[in-house]
Protein backbone atom coordinates (compact mmCIF):
# COMPACT_ATOMS: atom_id res chain seq x y z
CA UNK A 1 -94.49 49.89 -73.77
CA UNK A 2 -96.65 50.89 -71.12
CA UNK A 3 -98.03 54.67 -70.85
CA UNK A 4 -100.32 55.26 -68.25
CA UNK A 5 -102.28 57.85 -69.81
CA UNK A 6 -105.52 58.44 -71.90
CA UNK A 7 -105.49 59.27 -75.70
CA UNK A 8 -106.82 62.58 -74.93
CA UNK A 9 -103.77 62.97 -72.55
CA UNK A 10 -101.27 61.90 -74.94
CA UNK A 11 -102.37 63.99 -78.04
CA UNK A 12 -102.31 66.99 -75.89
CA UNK A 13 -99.12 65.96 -74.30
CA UNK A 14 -97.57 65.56 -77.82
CA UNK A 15 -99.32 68.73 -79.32
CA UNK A 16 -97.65 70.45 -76.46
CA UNK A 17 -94.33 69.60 -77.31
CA UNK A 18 -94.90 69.68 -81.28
CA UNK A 19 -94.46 66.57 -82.25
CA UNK A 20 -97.32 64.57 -83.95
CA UNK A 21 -97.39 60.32 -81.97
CA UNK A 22 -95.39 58.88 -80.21
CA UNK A 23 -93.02 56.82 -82.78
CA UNK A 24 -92.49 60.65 -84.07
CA UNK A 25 -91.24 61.65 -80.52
CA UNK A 26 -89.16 58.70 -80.30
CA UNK A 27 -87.96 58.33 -84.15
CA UNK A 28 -84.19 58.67 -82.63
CA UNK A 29 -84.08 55.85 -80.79
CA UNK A 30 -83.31 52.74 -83.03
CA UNK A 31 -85.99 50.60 -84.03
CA UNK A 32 -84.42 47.51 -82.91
CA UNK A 33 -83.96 48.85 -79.34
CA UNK A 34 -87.92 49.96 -79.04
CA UNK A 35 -89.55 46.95 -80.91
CA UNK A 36 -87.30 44.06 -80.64
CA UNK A 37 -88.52 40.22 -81.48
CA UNK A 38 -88.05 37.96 -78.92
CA UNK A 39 -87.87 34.80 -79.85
CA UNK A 40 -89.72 32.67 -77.68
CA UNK A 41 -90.92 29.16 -77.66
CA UNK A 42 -94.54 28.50 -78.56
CA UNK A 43 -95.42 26.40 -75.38
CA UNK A 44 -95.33 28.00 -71.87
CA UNK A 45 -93.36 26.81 -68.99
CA UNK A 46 -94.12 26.72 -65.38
CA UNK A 47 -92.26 28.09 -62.74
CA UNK A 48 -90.07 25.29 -61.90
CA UNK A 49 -89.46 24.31 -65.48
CA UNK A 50 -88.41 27.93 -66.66
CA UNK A 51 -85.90 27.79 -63.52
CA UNK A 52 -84.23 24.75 -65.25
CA UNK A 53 -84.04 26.26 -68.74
CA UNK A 54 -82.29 29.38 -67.26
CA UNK A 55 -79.64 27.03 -65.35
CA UNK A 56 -78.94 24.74 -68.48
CA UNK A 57 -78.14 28.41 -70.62
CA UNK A 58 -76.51 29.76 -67.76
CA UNK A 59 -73.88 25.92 -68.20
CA UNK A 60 -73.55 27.04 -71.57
CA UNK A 61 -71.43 30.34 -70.66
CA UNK A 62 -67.12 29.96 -70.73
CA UNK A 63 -65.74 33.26 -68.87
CA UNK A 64 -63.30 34.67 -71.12
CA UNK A 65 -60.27 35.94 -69.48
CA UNK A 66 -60.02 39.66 -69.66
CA UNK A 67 -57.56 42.18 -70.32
CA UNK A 68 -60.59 44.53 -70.98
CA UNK A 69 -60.36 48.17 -68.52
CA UNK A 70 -60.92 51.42 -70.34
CA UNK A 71 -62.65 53.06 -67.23
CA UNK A 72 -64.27 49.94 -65.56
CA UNK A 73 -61.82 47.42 -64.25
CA UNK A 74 -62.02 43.74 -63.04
CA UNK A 75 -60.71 43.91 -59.22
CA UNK A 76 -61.01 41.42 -56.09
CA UNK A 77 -63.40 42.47 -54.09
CA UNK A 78 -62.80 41.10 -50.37
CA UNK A 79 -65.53 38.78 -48.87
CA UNK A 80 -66.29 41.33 -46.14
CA UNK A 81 -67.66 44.21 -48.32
CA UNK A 82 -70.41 41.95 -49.17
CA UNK A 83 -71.31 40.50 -45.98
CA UNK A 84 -71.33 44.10 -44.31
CA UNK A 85 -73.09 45.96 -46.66
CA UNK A 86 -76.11 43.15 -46.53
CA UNK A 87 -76.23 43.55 -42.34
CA UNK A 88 -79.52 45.21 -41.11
CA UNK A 89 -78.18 48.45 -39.24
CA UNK A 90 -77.33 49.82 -42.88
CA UNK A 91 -80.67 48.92 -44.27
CA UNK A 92 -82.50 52.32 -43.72
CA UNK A 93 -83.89 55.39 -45.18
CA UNK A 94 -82.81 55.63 -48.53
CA UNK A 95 -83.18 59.63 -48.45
CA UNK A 96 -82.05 60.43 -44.93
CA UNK A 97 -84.76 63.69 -44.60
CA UNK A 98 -85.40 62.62 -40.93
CA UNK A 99 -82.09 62.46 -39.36
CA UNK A 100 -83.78 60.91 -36.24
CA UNK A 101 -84.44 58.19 -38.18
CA UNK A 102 -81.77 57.62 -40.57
CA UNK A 103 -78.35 57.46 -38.02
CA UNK A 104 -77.21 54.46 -39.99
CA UNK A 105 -77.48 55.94 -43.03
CA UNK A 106 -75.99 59.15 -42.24
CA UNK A 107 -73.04 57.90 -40.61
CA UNK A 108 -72.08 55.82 -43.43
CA UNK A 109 -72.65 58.42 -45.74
CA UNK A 110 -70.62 60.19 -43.09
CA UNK A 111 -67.78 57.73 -42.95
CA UNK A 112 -67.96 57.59 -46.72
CA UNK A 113 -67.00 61.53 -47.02
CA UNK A 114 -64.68 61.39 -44.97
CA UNK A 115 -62.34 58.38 -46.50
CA UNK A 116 -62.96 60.15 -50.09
CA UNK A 117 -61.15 63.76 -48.27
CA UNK A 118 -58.17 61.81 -46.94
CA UNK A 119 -57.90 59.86 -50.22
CA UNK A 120 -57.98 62.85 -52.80
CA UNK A 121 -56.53 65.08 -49.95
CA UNK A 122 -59.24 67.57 -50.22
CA UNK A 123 -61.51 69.49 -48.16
CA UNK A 124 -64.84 68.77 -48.78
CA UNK A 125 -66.40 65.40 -50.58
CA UNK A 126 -70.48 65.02 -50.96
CA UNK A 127 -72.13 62.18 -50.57
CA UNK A 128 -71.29 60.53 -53.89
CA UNK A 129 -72.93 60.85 -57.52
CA UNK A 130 -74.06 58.07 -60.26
CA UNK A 131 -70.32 57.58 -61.76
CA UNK A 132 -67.44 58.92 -63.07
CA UNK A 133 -68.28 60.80 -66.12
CA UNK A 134 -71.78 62.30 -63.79
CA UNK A 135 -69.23 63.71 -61.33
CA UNK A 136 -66.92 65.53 -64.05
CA UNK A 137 -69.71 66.94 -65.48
CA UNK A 138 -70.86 68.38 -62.31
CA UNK A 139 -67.00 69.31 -61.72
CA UNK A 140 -67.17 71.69 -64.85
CA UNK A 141 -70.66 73.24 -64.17
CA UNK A 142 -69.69 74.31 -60.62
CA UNK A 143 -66.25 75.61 -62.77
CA UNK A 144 -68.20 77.38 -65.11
CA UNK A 145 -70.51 78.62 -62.27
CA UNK A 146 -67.74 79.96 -59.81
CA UNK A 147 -65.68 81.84 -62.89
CA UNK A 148 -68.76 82.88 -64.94
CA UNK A 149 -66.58 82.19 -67.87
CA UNK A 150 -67.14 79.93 -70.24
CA UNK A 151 -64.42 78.17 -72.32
CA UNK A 152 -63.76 74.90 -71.56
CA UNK A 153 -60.08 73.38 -72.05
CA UNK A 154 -60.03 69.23 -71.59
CA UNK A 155 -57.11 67.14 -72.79
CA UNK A 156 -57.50 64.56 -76.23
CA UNK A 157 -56.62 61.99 -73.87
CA UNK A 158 -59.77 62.12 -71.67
CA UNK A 159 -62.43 59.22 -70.92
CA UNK A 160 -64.96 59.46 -74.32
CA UNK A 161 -67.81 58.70 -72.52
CA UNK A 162 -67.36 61.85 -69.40
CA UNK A 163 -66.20 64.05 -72.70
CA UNK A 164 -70.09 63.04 -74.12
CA UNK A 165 -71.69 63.39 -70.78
CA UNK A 166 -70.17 66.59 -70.36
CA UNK A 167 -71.39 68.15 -73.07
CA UNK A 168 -74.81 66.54 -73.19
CA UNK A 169 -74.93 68.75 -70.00
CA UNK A 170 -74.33 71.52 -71.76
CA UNK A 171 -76.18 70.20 -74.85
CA UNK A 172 -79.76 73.20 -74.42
CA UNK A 173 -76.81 76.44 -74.17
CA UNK A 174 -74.50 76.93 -77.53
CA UNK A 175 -72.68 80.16 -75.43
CA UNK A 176 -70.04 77.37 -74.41
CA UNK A 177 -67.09 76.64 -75.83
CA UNK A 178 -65.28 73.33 -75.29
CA UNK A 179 -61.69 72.82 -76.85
CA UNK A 180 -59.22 69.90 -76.86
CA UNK A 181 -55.67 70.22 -76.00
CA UNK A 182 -53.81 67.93 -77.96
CA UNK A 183 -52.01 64.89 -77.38
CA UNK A 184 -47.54 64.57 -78.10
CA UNK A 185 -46.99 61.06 -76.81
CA UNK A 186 -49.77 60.22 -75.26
CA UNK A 187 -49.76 63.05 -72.79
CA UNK A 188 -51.10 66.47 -72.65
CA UNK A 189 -49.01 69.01 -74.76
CA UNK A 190 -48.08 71.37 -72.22
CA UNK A 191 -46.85 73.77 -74.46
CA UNK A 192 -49.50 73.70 -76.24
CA UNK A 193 -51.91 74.06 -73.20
CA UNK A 194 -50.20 76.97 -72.21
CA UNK A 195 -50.94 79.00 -75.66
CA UNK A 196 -54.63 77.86 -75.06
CA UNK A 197 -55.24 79.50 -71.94
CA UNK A 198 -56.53 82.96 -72.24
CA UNK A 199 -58.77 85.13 -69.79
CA UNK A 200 -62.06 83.33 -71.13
CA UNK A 201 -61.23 80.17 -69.84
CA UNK A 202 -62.74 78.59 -66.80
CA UNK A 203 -61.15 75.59 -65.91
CA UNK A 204 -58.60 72.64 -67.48
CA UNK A 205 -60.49 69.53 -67.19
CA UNK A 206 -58.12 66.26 -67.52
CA UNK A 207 -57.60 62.75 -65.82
CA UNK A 208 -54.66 60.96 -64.58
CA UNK A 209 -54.17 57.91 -65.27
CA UNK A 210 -55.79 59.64 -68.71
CA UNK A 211 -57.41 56.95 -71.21
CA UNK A 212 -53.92 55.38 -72.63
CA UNK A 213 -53.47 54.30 -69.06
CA UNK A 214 -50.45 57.04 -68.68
CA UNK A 215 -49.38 59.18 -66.20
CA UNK A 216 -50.06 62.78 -66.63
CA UNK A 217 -47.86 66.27 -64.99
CA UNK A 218 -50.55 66.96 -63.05
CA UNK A 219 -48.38 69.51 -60.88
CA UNK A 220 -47.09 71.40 -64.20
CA UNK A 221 -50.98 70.74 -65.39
CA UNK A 222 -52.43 72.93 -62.30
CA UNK A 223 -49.48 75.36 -62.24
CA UNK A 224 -50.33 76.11 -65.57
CA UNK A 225 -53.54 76.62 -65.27
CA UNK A 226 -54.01 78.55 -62.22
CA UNK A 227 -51.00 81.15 -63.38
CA UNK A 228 -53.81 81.90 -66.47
CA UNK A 229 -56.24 82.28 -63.79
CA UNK A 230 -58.18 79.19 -64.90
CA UNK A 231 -59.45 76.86 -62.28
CA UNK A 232 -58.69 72.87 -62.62
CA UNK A 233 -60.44 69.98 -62.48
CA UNK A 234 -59.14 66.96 -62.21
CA UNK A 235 -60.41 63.16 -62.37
CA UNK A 236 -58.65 60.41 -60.93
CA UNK A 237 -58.64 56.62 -60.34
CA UNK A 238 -58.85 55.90 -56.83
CA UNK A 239 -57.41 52.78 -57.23
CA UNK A 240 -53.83 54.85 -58.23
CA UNK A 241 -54.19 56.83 -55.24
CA UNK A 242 -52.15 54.74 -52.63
CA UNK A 243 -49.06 55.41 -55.54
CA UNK A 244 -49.49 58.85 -57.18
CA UNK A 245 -49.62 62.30 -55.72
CA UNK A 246 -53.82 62.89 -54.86
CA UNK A 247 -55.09 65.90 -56.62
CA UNK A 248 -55.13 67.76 -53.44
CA UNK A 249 -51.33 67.99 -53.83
CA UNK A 250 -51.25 69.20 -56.72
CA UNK A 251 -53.93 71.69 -56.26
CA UNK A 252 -56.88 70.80 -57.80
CA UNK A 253 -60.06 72.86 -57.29
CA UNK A 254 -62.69 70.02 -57.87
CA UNK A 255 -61.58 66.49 -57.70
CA UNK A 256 -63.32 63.83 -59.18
CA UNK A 257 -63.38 60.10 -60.06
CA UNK A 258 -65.13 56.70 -60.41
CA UNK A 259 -65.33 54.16 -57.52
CA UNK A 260 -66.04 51.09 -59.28
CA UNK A 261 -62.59 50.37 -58.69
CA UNK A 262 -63.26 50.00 -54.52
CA UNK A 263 -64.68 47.57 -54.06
CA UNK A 264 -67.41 47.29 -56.41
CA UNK A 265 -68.28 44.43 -59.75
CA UNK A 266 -68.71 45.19 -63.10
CA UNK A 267 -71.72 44.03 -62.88
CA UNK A 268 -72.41 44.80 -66.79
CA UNK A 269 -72.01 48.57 -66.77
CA UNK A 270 -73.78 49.74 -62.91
CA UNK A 271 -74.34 51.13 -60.72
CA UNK A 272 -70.95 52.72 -60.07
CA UNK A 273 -70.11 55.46 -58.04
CA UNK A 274 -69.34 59.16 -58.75
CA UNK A 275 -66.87 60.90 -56.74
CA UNK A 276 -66.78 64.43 -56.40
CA UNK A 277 -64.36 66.71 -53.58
CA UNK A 278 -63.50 70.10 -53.74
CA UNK A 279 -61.73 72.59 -51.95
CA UNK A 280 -63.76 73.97 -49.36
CA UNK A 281 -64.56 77.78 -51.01
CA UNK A 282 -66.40 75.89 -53.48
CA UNK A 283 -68.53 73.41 -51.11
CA UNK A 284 -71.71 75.41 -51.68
CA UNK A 285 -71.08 74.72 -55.95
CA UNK A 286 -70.92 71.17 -55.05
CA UNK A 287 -73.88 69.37 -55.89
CA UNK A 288 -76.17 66.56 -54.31
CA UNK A 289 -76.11 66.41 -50.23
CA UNK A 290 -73.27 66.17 -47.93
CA UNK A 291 -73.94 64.92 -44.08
CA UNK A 292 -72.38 66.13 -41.06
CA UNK A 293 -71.31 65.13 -37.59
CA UNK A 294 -72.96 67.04 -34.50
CA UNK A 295 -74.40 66.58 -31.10
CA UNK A 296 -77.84 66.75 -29.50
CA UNK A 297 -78.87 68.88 -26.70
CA UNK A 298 -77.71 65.46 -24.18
CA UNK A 299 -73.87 66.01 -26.01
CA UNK A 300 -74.65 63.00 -27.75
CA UNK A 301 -73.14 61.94 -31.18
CA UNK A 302 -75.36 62.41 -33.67
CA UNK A 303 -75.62 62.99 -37.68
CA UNK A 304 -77.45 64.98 -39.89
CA UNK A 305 -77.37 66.61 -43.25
CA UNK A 306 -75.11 69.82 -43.21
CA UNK A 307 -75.67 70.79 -46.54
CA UNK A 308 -78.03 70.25 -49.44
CA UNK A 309 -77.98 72.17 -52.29
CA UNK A 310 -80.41 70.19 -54.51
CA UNK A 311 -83.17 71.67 -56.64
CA UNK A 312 -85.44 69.41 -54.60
CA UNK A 313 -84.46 72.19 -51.40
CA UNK A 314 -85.04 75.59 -50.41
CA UNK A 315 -82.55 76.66 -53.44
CA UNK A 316 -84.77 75.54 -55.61
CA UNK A 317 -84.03 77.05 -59.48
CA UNK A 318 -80.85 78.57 -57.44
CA UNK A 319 -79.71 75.07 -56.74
CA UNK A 320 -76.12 73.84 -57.68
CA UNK A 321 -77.38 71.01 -59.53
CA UNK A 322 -81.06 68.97 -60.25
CA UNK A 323 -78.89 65.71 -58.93
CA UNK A 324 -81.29 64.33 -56.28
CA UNK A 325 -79.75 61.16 -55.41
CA UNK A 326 -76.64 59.51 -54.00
CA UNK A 327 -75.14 56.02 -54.51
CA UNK A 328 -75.86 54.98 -50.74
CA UNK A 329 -74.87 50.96 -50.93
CA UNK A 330 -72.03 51.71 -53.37
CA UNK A 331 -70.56 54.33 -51.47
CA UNK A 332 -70.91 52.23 -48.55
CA UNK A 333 -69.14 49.45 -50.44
CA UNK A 334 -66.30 51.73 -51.42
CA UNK A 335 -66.42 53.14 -47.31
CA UNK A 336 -65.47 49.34 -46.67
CA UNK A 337 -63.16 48.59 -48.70
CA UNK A 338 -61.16 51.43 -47.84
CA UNK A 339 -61.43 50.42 -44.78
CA UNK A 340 -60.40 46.85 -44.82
CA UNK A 341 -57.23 48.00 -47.20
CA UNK A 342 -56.16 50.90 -45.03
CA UNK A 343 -53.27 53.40 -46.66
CA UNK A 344 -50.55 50.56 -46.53
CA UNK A 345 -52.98 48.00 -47.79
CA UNK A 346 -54.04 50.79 -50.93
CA UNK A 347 -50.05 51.51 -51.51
CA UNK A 348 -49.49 47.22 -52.09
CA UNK A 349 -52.58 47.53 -54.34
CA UNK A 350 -50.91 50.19 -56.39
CA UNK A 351 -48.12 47.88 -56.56
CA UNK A 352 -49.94 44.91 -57.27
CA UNK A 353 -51.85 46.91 -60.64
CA UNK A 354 -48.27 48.62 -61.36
CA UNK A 355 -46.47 45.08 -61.63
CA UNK A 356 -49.07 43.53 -62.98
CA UNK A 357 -49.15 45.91 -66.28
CA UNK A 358 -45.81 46.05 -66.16
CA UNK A 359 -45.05 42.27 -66.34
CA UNK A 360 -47.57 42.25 -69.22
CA UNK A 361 -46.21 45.24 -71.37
CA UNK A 362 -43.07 43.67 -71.45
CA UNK A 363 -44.02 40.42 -72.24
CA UNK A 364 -46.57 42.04 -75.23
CA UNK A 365 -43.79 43.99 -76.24
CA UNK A 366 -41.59 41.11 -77.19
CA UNK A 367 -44.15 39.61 -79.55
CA UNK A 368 -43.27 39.66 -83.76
CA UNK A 369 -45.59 42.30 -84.55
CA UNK A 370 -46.27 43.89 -81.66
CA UNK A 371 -44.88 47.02 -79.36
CA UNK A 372 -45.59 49.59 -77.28
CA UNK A 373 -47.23 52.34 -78.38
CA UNK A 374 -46.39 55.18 -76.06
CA UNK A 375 -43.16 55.48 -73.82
CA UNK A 376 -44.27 57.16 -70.49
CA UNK A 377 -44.93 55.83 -67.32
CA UNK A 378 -48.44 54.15 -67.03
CA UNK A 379 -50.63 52.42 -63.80
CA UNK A 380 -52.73 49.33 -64.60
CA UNK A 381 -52.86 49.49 -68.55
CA UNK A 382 -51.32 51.10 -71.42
CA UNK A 383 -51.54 51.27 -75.52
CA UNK A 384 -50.00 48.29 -77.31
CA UNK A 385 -49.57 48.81 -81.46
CA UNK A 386 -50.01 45.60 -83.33
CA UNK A 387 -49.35 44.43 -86.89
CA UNK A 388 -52.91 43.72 -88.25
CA UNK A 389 -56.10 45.22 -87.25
CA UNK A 390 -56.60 44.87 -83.32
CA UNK A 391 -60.58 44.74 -83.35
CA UNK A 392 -60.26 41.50 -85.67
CA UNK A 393 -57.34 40.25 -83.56
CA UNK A 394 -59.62 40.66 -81.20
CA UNK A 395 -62.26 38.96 -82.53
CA UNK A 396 -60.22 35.96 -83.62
CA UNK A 397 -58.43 35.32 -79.94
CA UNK A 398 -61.64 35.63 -78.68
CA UNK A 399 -63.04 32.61 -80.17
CA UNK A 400 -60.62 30.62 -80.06
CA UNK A 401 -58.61 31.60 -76.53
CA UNK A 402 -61.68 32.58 -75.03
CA UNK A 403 -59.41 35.92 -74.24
CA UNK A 404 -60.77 39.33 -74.83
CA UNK A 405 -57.22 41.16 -75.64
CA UNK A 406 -58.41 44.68 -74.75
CA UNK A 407 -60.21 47.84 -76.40
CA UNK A 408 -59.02 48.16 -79.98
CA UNK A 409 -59.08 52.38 -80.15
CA UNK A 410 -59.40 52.63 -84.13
CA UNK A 411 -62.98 53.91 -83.60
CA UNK A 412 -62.57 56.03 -80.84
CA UNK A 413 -58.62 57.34 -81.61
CA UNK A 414 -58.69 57.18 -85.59
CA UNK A 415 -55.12 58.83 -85.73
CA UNK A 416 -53.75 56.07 -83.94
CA UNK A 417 -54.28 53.78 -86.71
CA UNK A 418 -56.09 50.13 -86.52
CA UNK A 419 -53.69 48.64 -84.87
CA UNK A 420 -54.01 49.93 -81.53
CA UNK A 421 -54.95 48.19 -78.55
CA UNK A 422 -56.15 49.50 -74.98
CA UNK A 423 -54.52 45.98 -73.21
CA UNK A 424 -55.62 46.20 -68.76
CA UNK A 425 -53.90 44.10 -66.16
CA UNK A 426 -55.22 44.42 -62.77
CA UNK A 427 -54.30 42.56 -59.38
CA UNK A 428 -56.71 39.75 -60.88
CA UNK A 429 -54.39 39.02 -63.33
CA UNK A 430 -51.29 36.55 -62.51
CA UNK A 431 -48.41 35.34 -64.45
CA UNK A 432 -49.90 32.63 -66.21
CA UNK A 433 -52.74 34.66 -67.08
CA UNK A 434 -50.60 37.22 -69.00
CA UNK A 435 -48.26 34.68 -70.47
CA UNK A 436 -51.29 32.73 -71.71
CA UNK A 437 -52.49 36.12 -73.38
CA UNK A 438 -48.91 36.60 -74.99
CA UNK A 439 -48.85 32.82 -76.22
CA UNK A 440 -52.22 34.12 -77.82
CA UNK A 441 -50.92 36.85 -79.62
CA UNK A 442 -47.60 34.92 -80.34
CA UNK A 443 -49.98 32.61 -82.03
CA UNK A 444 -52.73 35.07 -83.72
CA UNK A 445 -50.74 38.13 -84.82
């Protein structure tokens, strides 16, 4: 750990905020995370021999085939997103202040906003966020903001991880109330989503595909809602968006989502890409920086940035949001790929994830011991129930199939029981893949 401080500075700092050293401060981290051993080898190696050692690990590794999605999913990612997004015109300002000087990186940004409209068929898109869960959280602030209300409804079925981020952004205020509506068959009880909504609430906040990988009524979802006078905010995977109705159909107030899924790796958790639209009497709730077209005094194209409503700004404390930075190269990767696929080319991708999970759920299905868990219609992955424990099936196909079987839910769902299993097929994933991952469970369960 580095601080760059004095000791004076640092007792005053932590006298300030009341706590009495440092490990005090930090005493909720986990030890192992803030003083971990490493164990390295007593002699030192040069340059060249430390570049060998990391190449003769690196032989060790076997890629496991995956049936692993849960929010981030393995896609193919065509060769031209990478070779564009390294060419030079792209490489400028990171923060586009001087639009003089940053043309490239407006435009993109620019380009970027634009594909993210016609894709969630809304009005207004910014300039992208950190990822997924970032975006919903911002989606229920500006919510919260526009109905000054503040009773939160989101579905059981939602994304853990945006459920925690929302409410860590809520985490200093206790005035706000978040309740779940529950589950019947892995969707959103409408009936019971109906009895929920009273004059205090501010928005429904739910995602289709939702975390079982099924299909909510997002029409009946935002009817609902907006009869009670509740606004709606709705996350989606882009990915289903060239086969399901966009959340501008179906009326949405603030879309949101997470582009990982154009055109961008796993790359072991980041960065992803947040997306946030929203119809276009709520563009001044949206946070972060959108950029807009225009023309100098010669008539000339030009770009600039329309609209910034970041704490960094003139707004200041009246700022939407204290989110001071975009994804640039991610939402320029996502720009491309959209690009490159087009609307037909986004429709056969649909496809291509629909068969896929198909093919697989019916093959999973037939196994001894195993069958679906929920009967509506799903995208790219959906909830298979097995006989034994799933995250010790999983553990034991692992090793010896060197195939990770998919998110066992026991921890995260604990009415489901233990043997549920989160199983993803993408367009990655062909017929001998899945039929190699039933043989496994044939084998295993």
């Amino acid at each position: 750990m580095f601080i760059p401080t004095t000791q004076k500075d640092q007792e005053e700092m932590l006298k300030t905020i009341g706590a009495s050293s440092i490990k005090e401060l930090l005493k909720q981290v986990p030890a192992k995370y803030l003083y971990p051993a490493f164990d390295l080898p007593e002699t030192s190696l040069d340059e060249q021999q430390t570049a060998r050692h990391m190449k003769n690990l690196a032989a060790a590794n076997t890629p496991a085939l995956s049936f692993l999605g849960a929010g981030a999913y393995e896609r193919y990612i065509p060769a031209a997103v990478k070779a564009l997004i390294s060419r030079g015109e792209y490489l400028t300002a990171y923060t586009p202040y001087q639009a003089e000087a940053s043309q490239g990186i407006l435009q993109t940004i620019y380009e970027y906003q634009s594909s993210v409209c016609a894709l969630y068929a809304m009005d207004c898109a910014n300039a992208s966020m950190y990822d997924g869960a970032s975006a919903f959280g911002e989606a229920v602030r500006a919510a919260v903001r526009v109905t000054g209300k503040k009773k939160v409804l989101c579905q059981e079925t939602l994304n853990p991880q945006y459920l925690k981020t929302l409410k860590t952004y809520f985490a200093n205020s206790k005035d706000y109330q978040f309740v779940t509506i529950p589950q019947k068959d892995g969707l959103m009880d409408t009936d019971k989503l109906s009895a929920m909504l009273d004059s205090d609430t501010a928005c429904v906040a739910f995602q289709t595909p939702n975390f079982f990988g099924l299909m909510e009524d997002a029409h009946k979802i935002s009817q609902t809602a907006h009869a009670a006078g509740a606004l709606v905010v709705a996350a989606a995977d882009p990915a289903s968006l060239g086969l399901f109705s966009p959340p501008g159909e179906y009326g949405a107030d603030f879309a949101v989502g997470e582009g990982q899924a154009l055109g961008l790796p796993l790359s072991y958790g980041g960065p992803y890409l947040g997306i946030f639209a929203c119809k276009k009497e709520y563009v001044r709730q949206m946070p972060g920086r959108i950029a807009g077209m225009t023309k100098d005094k010669d008539g000339k194209r030009g770009f600039v940035l329309t609209l910034q409503a970041r704490e960094q700004h003139i707004r200041r404390d009246k700022a939407a949001s204290n989110i001071c930075s975009n994804e640039a190269l991610c939402a320029l990767s996502a720009t491309i790929y959209l690009a490159l696929l087009g609307p037909e080319g986004l429709k056969e991708l649909g496809l291509a994830n629909a068969g896929a999970a198909a093919f697989a759920a019916r093959k999973l299905a037939s196994v001894k011991g195993a069958a679906l868990k929920f009967k509506g219609s799903f995208f790219n992955e959906f909830v298979l129930n097995v006989s034994c424990d799933a995250a010790r099936l999983r553990e034991k196909v692992l090793a010896k199939e060197r195939i990770d079987i998919g998110l066992p839910l026991k921890d995260l769902y604990p009415a489901l029981g233990p043997g549920a299993l989160l199983v993803c097929a993408t367009e990655t994933k062909t017929e001998e893949d899945i039929l190699r991952l039933e043989k496994a469970l044939r084998e295993n369960i």
